[in-house]
Protein backbone atom coordinates (compact mmCIF):
# COMPACT_ATOMS: atom_id res chain seq x y z
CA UNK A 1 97.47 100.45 107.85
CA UNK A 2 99.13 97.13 106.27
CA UNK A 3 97.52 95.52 103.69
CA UNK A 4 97.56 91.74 102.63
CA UNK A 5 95.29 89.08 101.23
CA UNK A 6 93.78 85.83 103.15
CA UNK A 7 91.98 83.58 100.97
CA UNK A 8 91.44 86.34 98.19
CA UNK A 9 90.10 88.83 100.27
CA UNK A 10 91.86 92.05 101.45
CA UNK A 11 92.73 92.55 104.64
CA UNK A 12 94.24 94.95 106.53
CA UNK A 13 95.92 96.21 110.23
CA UNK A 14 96.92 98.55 112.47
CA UNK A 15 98.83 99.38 115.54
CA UNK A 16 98.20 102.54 117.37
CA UNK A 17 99.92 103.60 120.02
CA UNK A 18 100.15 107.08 121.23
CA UNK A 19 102.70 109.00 123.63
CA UNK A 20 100.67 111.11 126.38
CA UNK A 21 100.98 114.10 128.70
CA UNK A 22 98.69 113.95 131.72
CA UNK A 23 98.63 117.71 133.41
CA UNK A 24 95.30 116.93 135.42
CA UNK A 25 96.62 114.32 137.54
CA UNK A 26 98.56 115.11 141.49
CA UNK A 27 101.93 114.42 139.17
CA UNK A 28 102.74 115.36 136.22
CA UNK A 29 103.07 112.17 133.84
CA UNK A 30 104.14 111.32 130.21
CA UNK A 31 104.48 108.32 128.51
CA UNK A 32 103.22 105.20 126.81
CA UNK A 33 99.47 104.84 126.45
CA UNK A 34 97.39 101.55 125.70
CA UNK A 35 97.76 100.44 122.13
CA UNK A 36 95.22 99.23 119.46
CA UNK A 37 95.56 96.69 117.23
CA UNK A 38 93.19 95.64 114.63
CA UNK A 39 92.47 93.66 111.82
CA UNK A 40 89.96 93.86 109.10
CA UNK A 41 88.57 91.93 106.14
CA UNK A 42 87.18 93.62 103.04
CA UNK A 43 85.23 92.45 99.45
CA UNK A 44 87.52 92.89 96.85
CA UNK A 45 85.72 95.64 95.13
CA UNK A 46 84.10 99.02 96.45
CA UNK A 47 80.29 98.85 96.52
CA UNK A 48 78.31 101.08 93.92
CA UNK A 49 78.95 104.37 95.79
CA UNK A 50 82.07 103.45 96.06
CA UNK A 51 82.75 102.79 99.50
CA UNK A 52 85.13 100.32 100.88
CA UNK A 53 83.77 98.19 104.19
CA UNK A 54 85.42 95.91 106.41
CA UNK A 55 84.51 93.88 109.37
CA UNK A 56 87.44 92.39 111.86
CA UNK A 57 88.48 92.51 115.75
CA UNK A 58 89.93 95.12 117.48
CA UNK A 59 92.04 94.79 120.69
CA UNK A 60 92.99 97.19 123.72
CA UNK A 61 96.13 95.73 125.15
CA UNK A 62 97.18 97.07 128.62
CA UNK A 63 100.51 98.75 127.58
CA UNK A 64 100.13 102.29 129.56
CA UNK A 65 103.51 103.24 131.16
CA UNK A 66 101.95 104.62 133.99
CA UNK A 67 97.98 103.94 135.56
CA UNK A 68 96.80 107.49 135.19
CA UNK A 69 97.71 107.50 130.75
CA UNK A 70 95.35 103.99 130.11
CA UNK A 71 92.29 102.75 130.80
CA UNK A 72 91.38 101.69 134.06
């Protein structure tokens, strides 16, 4: 997570990507997977029980090395 403000309000991202190892495909396969990238925007203060929200995108791009380590 990176953390920044826009317009006075904290925001934050991510990138996830994650290296796989398929064993219950015809070949063996290992590799890139799809990655995730998001982006949130939060109130500047916790609420009363003290938990911090946020609301913001998410996207699934089509990174995958090989068919059988993504989404289809």
């Amino acid at each position: 997570m990176i953390g920044w403000a826009v317009r006075g309000l904290p925001a934050a991202g991510s990138i996830i990507a994650g290296w796989f190892v398929a064993r219950d495909v015809p070949n063996f396969e290992f590799g890139l997977g799809d990655t995730t990238q998001s982006f949130f925007l939060s109130p500047s203060k916790p609420t009363a029980g003290g938990l911090i929200w946020g609301i913001g995108p998410a996207f699934l791009l089509p990174t995958a090395t090989d068919d059988s380590l993504g989404t289809e």
